[in-house]
PDB file of N, CA and C in Angstrom:
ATOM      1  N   UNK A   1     -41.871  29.180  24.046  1.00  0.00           N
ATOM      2  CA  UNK A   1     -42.085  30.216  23.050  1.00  0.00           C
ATOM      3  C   UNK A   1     -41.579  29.704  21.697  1.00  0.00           C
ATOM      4  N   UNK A   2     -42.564  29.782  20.618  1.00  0.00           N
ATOM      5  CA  UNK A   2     -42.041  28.981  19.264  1.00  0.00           C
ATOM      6  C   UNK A   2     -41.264  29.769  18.354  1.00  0.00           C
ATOM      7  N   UNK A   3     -40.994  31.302  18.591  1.00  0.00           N
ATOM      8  CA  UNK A   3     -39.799  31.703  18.102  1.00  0.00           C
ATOM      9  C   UNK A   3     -38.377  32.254  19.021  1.00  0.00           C
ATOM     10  N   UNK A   4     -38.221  31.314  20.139  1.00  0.00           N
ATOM     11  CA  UNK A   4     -37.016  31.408  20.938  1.00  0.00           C
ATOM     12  C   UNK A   4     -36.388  30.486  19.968  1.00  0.00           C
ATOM     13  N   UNK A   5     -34.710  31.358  19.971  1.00  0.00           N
ATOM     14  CA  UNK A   5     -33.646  30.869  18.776  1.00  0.00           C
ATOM     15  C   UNK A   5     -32.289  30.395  19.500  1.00  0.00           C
ATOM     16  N   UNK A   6     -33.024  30.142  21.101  1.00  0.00           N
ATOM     17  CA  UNK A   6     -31.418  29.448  21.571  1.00  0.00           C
ATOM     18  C   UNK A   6     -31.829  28.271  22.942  1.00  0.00           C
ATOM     19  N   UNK A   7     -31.621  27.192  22.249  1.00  0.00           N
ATOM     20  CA  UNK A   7     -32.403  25.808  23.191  1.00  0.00           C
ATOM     21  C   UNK A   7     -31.462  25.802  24.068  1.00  0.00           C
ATOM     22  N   UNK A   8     -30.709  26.162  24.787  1.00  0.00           N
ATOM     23  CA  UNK A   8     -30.140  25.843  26.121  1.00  0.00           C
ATOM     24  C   UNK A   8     -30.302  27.552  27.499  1.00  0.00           C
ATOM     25  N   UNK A   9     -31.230  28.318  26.347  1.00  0.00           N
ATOM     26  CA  UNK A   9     -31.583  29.814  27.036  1.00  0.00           C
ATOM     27  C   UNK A   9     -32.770  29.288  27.443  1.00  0.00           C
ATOM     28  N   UNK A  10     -33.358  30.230  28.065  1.00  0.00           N
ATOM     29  CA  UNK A  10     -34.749  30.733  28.205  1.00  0.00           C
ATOM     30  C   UNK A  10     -34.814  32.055  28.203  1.00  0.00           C
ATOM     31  N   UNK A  11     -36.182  32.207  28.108  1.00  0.00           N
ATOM     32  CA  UNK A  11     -36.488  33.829  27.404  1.00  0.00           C
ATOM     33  C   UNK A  11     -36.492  34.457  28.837  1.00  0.00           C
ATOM     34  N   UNK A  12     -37.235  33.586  29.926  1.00  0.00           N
ATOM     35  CA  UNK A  12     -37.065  34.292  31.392  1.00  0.00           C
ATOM     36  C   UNK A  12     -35.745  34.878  31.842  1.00  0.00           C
ATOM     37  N   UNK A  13     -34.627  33.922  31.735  1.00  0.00           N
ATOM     38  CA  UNK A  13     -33.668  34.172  31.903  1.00  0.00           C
ATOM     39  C   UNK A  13     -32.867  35.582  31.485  1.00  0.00           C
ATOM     40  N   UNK A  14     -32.750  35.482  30.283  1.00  0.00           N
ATOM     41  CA  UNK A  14     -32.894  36.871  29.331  1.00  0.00           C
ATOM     42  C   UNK A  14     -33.001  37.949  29.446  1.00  0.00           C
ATOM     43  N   UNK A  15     -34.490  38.076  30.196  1.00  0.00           N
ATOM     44  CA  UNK A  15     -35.238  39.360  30.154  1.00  0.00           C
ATOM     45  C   UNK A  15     -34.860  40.049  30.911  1.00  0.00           C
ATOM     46  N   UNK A  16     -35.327  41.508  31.881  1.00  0.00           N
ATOM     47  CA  UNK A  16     -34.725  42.258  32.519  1.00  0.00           C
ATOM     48  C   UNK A  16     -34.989  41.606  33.299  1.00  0.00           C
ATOM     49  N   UNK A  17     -34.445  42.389  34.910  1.00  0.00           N
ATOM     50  CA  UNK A  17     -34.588  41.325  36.237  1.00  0.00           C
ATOM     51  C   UNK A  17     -35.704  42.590  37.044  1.00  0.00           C
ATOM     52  N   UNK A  18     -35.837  43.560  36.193  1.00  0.00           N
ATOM     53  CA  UNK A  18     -36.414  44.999  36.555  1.00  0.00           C
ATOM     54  C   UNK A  18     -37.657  44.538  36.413  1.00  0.00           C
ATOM     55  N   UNK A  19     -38.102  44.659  34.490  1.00  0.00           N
ATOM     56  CA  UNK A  19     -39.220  44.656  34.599  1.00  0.00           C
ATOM     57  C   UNK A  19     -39.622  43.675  33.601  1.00  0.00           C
ATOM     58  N   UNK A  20     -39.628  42.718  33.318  1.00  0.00           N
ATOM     59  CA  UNK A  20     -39.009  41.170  32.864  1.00  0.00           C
ATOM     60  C   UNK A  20     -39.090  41.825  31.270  1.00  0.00           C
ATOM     61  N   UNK A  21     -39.140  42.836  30.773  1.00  0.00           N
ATOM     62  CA  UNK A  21     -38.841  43.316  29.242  1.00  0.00           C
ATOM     63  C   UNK A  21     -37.801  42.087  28.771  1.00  0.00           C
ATOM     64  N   UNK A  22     -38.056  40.936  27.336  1.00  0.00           N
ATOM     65  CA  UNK A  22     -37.085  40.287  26.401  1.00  0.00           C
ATOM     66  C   UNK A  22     -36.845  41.186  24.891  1.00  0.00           C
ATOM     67  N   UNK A  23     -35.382  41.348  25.492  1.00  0.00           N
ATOM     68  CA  UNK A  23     -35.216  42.050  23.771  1.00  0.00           C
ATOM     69  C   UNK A  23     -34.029  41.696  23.241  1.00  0.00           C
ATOM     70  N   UNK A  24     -33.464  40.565  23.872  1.00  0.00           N
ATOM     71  CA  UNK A  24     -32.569  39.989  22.753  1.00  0.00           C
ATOM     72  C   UNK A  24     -32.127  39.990  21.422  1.00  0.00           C
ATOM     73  N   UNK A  25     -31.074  40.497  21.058  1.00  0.00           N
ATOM     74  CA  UNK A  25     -31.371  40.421  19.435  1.00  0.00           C
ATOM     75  C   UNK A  25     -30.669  39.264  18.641  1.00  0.00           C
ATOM     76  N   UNK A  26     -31.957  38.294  18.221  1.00  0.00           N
ATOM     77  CA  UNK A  26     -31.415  37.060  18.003  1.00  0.00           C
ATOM     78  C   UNK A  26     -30.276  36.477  16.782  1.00  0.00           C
ATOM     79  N   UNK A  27     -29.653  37.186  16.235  1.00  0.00           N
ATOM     80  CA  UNK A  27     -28.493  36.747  15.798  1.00  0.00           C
ATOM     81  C   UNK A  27     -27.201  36.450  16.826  1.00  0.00           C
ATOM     82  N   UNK A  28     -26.825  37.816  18.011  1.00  0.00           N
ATOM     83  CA  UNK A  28     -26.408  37.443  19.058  1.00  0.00           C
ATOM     84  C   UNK A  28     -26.478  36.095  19.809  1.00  0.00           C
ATOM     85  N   UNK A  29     -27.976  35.396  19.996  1.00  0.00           N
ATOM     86  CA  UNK A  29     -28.448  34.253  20.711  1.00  0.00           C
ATOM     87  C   UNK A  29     -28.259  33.378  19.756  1.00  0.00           C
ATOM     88  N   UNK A  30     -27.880  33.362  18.566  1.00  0.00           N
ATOM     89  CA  UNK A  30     -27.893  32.070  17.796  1.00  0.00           C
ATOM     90  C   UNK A  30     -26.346  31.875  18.346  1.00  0.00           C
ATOM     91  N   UNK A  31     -25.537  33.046  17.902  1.00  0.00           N
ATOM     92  CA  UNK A  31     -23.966  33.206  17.969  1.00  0.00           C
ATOM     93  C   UNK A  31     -23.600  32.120  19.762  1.00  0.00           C
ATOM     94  N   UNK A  32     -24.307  32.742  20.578  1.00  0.00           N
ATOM     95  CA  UNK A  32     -24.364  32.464  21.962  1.00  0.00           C
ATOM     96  C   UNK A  32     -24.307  31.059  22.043  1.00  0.00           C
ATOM     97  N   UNK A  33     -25.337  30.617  21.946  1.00  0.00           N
ATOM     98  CA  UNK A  33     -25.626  29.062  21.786  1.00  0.00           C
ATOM     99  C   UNK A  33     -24.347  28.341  20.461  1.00  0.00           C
ATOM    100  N   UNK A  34     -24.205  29.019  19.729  1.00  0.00           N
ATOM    101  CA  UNK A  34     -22.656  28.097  18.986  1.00  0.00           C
ATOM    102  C   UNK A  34     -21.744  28.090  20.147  1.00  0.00           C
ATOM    103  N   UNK A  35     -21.431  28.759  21.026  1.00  0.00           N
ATOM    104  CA  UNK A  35     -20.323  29.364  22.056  1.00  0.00           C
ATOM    105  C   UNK A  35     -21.062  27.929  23.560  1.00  0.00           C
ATOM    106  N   UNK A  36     -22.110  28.447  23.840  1.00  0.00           N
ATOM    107  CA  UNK A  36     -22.681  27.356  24.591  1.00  0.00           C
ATOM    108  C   UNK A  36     -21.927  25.861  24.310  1.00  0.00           C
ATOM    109  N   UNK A  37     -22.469  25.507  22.964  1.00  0.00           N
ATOM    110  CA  UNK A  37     -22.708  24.239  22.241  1.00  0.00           C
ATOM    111  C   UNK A  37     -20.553  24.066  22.205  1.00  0.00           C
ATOM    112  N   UNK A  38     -20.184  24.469  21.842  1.00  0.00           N
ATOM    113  CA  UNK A  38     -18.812  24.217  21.547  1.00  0.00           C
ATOM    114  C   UNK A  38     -17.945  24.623  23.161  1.00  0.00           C
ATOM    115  N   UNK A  39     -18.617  25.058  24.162  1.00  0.00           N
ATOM    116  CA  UNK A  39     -18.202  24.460  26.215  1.00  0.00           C
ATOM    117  C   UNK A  39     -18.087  23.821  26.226  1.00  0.00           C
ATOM    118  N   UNK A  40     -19.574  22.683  26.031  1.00  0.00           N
ATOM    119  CA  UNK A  40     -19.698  21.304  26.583  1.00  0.00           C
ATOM    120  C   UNK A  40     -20.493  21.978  28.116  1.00  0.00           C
ATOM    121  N   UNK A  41     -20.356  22.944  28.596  1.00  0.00           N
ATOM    122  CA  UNK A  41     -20.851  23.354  30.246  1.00  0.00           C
ATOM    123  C   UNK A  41     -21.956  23.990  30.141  1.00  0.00           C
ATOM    124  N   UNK A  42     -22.908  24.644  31.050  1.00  0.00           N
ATOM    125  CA  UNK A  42     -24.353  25.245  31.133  1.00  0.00           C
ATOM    126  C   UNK A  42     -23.879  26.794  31.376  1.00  0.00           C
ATOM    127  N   UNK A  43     -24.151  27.893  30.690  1.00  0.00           N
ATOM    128  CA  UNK A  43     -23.410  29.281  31.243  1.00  0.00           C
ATOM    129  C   UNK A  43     -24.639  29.820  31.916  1.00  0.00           C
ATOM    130  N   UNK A  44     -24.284  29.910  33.038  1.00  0.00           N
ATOM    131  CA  UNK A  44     -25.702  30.167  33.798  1.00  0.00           C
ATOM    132  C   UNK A  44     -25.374  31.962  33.673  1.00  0.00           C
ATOM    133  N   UNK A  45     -25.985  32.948  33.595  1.00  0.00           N
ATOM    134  CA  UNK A  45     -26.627  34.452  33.076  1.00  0.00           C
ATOM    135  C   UNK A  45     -26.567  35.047  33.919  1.00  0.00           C
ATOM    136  N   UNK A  46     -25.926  36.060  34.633  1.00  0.00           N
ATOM    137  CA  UNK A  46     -26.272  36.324  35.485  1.00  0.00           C
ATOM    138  C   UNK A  46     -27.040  37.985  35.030  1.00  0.00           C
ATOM    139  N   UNK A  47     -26.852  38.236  33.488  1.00  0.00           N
ATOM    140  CA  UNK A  47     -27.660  39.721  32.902  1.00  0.00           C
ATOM    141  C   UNK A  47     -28.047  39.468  32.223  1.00  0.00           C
ATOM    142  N   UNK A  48     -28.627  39.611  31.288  1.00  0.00           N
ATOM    143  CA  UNK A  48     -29.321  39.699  29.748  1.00  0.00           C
ATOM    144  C   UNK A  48     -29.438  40.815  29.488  1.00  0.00           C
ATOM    145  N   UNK A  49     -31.064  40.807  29.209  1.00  0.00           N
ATOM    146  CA  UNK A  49     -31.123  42.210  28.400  1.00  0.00           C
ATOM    147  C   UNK A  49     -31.654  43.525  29.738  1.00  0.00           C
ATOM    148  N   UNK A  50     -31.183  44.191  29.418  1.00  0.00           N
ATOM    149  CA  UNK A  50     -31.508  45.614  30.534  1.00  0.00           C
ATOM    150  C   UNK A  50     -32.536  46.673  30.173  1.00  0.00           C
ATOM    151  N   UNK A  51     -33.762  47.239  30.779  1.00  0.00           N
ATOM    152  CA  UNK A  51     -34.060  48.170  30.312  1.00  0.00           C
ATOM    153  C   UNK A  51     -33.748  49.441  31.203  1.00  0.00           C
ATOM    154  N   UNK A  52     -33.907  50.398  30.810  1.00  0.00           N
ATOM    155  CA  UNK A  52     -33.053  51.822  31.402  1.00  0.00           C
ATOM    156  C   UNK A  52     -33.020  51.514  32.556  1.00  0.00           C
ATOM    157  N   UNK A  53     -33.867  51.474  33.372  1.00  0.00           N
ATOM    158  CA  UNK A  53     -34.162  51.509  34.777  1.00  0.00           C
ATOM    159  C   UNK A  53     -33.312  50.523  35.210  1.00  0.00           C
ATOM    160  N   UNK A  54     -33.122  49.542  35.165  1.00  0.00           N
ATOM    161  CA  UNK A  54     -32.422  48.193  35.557  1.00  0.00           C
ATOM    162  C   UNK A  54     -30.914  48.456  35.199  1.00  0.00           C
ATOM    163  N   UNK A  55     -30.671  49.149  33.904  1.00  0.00           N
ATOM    164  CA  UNK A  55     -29.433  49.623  33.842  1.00  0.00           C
ATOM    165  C   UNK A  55     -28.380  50.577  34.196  1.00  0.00           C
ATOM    166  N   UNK A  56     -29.245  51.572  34.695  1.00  0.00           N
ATOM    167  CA  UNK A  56     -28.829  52.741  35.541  1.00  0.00           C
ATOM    168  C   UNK A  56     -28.728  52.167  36.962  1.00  0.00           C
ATOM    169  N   UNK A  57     -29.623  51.196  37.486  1.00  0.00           N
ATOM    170  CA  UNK A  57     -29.463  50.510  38.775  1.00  0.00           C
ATOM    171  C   UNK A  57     -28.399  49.833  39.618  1.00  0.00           C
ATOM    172  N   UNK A  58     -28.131  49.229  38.220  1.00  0.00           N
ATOM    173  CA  UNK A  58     -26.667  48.009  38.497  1.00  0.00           C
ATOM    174  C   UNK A  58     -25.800  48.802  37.952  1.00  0.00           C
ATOM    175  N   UNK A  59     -25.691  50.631  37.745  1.00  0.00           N
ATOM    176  CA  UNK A  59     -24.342  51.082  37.199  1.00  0.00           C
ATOM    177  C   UNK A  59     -23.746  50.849  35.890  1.00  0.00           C
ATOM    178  N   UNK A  60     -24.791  50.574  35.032  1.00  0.00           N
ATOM    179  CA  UNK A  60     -23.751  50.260  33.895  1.00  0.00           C
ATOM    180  C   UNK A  60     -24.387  50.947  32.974  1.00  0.00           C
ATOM    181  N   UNK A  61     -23.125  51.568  31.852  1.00  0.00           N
ATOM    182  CA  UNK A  61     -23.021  53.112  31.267  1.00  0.00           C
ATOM    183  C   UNK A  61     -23.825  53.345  30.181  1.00  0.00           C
ATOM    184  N   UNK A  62     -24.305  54.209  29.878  1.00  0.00           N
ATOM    185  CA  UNK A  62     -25.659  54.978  29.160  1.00  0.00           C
ATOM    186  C   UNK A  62     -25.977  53.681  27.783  1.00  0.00           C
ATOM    187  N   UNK A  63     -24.600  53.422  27.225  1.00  0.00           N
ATOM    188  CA  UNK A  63     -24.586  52.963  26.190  1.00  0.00           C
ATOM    189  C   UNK A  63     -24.463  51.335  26.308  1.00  0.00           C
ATOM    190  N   UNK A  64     -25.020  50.925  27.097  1.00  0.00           N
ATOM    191  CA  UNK A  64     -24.671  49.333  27.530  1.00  0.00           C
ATOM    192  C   UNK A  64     -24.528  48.536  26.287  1.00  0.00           C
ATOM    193  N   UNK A  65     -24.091  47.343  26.281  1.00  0.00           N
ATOM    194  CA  UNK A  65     -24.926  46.838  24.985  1.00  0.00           C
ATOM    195  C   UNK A  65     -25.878  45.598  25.412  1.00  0.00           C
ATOM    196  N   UNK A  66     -26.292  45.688  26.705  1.00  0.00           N
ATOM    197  CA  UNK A  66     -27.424  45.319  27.217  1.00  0.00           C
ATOM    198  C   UNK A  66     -28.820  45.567  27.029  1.00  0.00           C
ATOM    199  N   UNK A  67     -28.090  46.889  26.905  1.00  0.00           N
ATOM    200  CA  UNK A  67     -29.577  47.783  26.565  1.00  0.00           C
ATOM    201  C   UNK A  67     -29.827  47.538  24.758  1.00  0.00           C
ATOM    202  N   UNK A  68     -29.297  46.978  24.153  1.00  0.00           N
ATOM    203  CA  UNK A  68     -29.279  46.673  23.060  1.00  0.00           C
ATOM    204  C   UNK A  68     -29.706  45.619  22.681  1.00  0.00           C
ATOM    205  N   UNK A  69     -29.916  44.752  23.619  1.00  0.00           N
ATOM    206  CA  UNK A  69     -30.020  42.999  23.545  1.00  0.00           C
ATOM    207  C   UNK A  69     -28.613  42.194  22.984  1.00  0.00           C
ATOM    208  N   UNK A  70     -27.473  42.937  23.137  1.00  0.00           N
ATOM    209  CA  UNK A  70     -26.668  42.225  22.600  1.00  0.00           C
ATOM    210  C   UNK A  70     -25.179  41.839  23.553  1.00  0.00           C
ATOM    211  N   UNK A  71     -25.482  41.487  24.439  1.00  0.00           N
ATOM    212  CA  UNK A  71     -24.379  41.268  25.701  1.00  0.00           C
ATOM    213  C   UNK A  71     -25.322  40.374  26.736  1.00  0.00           C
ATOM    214  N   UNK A  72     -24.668  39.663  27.388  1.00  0.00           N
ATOM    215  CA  UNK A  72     -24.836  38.809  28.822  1.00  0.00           C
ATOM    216  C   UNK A  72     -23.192  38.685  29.449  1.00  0.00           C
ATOM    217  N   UNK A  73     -23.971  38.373  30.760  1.00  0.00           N
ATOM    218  CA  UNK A  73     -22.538  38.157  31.398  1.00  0.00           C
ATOM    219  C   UNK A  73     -23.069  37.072  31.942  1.00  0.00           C
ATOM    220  N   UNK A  74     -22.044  36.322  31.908  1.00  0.00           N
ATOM    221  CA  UNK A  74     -22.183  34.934  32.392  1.00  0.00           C
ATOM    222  C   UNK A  74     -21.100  34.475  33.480  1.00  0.00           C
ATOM    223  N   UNK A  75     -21.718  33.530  34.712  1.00  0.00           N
ATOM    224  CA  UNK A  75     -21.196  33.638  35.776  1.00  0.00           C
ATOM    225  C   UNK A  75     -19.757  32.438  35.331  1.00  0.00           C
ATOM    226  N   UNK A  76     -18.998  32.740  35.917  1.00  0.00           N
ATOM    227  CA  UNK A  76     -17.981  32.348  35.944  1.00  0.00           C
ATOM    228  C   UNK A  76     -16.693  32.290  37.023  1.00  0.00           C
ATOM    229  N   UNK A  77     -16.900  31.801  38.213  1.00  0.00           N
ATOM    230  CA  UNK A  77     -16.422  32.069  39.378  1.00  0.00           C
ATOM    231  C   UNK A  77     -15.026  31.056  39.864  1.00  0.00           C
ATOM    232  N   UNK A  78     -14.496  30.602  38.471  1.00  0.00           N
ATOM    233  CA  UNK A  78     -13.390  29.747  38.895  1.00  0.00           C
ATOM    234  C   UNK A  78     -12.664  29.675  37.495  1.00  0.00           C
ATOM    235  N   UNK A  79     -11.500  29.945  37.643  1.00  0.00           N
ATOM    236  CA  UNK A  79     -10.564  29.884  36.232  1.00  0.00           C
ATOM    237  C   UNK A  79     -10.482  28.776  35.327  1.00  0.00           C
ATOM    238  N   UNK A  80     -10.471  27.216  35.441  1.00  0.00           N
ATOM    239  CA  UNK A  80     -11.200  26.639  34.629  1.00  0.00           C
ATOM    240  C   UNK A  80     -12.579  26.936  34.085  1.00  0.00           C
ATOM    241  N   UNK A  81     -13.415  27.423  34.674  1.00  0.00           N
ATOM    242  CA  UNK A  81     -14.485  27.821  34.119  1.00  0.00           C
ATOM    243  C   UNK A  81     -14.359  28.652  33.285  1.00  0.00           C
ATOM    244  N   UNK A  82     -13.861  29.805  33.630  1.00  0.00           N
ATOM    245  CA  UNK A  82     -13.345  31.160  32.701  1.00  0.00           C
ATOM    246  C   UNK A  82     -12.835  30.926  31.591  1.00  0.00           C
ATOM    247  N   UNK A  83     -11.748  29.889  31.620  1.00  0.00           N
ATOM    248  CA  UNK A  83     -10.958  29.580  30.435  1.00  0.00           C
ATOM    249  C   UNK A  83     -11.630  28.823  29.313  1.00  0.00           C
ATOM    250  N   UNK A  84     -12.471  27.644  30.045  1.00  0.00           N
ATOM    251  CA  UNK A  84     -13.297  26.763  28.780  1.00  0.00           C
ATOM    252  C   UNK A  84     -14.725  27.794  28.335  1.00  0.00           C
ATOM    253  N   UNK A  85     -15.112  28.733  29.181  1.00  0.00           N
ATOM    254  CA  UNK A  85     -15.958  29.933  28.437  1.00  0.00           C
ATOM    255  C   UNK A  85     -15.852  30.785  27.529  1.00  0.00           C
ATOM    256  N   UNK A  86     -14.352  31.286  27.885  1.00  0.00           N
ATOM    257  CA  UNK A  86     -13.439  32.102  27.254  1.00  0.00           C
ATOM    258  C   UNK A  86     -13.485  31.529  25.851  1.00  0.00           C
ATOM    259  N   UNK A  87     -12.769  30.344  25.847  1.00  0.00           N
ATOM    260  CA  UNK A  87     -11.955  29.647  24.619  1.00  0.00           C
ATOM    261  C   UNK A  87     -13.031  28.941  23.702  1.00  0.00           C
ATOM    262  N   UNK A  88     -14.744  29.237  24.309  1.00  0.00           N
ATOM    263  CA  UNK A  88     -15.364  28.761  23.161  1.00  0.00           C
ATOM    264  C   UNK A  88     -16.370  29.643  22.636  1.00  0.00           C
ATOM    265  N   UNK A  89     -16.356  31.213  23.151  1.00  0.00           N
ATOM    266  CA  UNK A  89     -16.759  32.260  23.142  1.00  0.00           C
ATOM    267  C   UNK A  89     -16.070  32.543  22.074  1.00  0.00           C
ATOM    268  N   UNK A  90     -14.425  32.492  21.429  1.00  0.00           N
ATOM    269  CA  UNK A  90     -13.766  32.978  20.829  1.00  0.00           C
ATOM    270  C   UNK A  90     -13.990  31.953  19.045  1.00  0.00           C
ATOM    271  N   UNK A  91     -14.410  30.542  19.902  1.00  0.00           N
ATOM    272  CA  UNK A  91     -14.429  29.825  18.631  1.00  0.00           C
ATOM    273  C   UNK A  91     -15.850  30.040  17.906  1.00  0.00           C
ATOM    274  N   UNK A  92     -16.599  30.609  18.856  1.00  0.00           N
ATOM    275  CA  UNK A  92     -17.893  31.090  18.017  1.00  0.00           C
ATOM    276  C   UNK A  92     -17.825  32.278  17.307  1.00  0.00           C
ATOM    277  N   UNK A  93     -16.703  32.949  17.545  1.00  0.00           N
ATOM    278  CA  UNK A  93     -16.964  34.314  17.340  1.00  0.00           C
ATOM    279  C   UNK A  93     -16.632  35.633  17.343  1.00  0.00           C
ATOM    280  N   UNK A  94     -16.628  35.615  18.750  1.00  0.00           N
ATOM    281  CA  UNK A  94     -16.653  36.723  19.826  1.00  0.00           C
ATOM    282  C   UNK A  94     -15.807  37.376  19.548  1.00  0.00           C
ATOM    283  N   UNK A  95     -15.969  38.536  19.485  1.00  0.00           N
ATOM    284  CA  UNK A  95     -14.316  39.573  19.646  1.00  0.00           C
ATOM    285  C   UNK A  95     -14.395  40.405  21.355  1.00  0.00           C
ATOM    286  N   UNK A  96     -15.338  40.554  21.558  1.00  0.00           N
ATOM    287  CA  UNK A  96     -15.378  41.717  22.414  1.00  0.00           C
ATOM    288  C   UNK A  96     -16.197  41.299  24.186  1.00  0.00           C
ATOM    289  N   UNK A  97     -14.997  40.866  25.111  1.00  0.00           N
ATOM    290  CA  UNK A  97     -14.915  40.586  26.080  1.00  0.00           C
ATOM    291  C   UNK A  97     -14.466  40.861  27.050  1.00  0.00           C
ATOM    292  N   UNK A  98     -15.439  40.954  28.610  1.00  0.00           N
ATOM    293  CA  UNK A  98     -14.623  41.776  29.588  1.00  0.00           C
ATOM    294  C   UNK A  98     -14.718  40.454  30.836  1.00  0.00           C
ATOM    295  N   UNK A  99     -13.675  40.124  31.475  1.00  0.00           N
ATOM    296  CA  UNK A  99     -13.441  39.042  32.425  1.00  0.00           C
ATOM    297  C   UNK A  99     -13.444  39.999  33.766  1.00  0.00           C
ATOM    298  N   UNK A 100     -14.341  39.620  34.826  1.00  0.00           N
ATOM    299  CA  UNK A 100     -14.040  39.548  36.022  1.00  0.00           C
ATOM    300  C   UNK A 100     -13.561  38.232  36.923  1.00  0.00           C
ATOM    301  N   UNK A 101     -13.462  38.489  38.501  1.00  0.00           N
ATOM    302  CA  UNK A 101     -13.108  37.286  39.198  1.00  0.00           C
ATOM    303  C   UNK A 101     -14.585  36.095  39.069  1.00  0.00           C
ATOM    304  N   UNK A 102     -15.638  36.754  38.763  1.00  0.00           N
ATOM    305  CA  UNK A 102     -16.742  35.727  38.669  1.00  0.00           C
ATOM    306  C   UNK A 102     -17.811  35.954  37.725  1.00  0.00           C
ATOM    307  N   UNK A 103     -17.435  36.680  36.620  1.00  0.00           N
ATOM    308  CA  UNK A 103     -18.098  36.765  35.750  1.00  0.00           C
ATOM    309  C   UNK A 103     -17.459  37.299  34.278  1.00  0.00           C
ATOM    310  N   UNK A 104     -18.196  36.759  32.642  1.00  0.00           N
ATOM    311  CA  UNK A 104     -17.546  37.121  32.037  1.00  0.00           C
ATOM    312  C   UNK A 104     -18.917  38.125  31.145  1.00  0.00           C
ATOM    313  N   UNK A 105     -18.186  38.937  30.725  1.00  0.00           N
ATOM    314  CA  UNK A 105     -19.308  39.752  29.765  1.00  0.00           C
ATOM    315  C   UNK A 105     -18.695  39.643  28.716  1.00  0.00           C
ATOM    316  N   UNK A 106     -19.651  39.120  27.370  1.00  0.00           N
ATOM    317  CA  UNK A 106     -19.780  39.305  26.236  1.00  0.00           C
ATOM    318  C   UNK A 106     -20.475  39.759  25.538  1.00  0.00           C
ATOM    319  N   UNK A 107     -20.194  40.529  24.477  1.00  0.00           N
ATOM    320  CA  UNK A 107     -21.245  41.233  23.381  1.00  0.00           C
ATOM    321  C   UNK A 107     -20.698  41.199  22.181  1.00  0.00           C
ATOM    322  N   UNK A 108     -21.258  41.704  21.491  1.00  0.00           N
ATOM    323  CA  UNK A 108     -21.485  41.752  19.924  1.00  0.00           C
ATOM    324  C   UNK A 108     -22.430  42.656  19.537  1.00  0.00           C
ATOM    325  N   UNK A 109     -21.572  43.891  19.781  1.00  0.00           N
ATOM    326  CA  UNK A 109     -22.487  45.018  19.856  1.00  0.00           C
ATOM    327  C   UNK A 109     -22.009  45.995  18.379  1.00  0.00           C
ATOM    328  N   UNK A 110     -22.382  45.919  16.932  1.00  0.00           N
ATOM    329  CA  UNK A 110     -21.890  46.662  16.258  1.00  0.00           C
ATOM    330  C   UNK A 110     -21.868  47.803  15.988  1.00  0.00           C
ATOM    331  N   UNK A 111     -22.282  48.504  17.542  1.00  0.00           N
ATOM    332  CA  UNK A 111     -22.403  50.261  17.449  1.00  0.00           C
ATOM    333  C   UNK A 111     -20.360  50.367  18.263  1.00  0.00           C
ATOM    334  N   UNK A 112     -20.304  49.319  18.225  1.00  0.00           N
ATOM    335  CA  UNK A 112     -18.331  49.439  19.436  1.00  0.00           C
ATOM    336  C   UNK A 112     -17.376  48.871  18.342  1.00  0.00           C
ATOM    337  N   UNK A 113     -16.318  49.168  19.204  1.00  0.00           N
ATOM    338  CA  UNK A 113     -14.951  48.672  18.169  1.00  0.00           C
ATOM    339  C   UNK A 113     -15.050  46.921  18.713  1.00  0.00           C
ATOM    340  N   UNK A 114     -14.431  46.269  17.657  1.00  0.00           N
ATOM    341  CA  UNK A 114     -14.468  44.412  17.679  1.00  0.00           C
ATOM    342  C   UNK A 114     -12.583  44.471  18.524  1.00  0.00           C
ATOM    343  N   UNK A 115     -13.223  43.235  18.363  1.00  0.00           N
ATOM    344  CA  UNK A 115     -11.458  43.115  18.697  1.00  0.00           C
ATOM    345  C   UNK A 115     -10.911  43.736  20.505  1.00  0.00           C
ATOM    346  N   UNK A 116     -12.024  43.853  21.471  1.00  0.00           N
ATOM    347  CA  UNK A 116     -11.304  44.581  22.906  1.00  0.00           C
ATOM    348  C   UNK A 116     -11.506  43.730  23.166  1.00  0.00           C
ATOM    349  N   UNK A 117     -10.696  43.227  24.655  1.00  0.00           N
ATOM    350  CA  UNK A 117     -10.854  42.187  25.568  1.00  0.00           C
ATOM    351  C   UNK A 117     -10.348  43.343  26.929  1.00  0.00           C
ATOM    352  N   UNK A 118     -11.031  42.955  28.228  1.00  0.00           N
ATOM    353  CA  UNK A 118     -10.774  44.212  29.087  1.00  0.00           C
ATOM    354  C   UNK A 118     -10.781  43.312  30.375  1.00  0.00           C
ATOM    355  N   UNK A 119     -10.376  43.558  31.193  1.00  0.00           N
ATOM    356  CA  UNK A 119     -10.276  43.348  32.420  1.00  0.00           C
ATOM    357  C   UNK A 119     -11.464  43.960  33.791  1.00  0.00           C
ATOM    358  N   UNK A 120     -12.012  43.618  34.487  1.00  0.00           N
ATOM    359  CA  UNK A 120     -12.822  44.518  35.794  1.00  0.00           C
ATOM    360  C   UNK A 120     -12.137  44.087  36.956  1.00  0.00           C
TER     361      UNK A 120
END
């Protein structure tokens, strides 16, 4: 696709897993790929973008910022991993992050407060 704005994404990847809807909003994906690019590692996706249906499915709350195109969670299933994700998520950017045992969610959602980091 000749206006995809992040060379280590794909738009498949991205899209819903519902009903393959891409709505990324590409300042997020540029931000993403600085965060990518400054790992050194591949953040394999395990969400992108959500549309209602897909988001009410997997439980997650009215106001996602999935549903926005502006969040992924990316798999992350071992604490070195977490940490070099973490620590280049932050040098791109990021304020607003939630860590599980195998996954991390990030967004950049400017309808939320900056600055949370949260735990699941």
């Amino acid at each position: 696709m000749s206006d995809w704005y992040a060379r280590n994404f794909t738009h498949d990847e991205m899209a819903c897993k519902c009903c393959g809807k891409q709505a990324m909003d590409p300042a997020f994906m540029r931000k993403l790929q600085k965060a990518r690019d400054a790992a050194g590692i591949a953040f394999e996706i395990n969400s992108g973008y959500r549309c209602e249906v897909h988001n009410k499915a997997v439980g997650g709350k009215d106001n996602s910022s999935h549903r926005r195109g502006c969040a992924v969670d990316i798999r992350a299933d071992n604490p070195h991993t977490r940490e070099v994700i973490s620590a280049a998520l932050t040098a791109a950017g990021f304020t607003r992050r939630g860590v599980a045992s195998n996954f991390i969610h990030v967004d950049d959602d400017p309808e939320k407060t900056h600055q949370q980091r949260w735990l699941y």
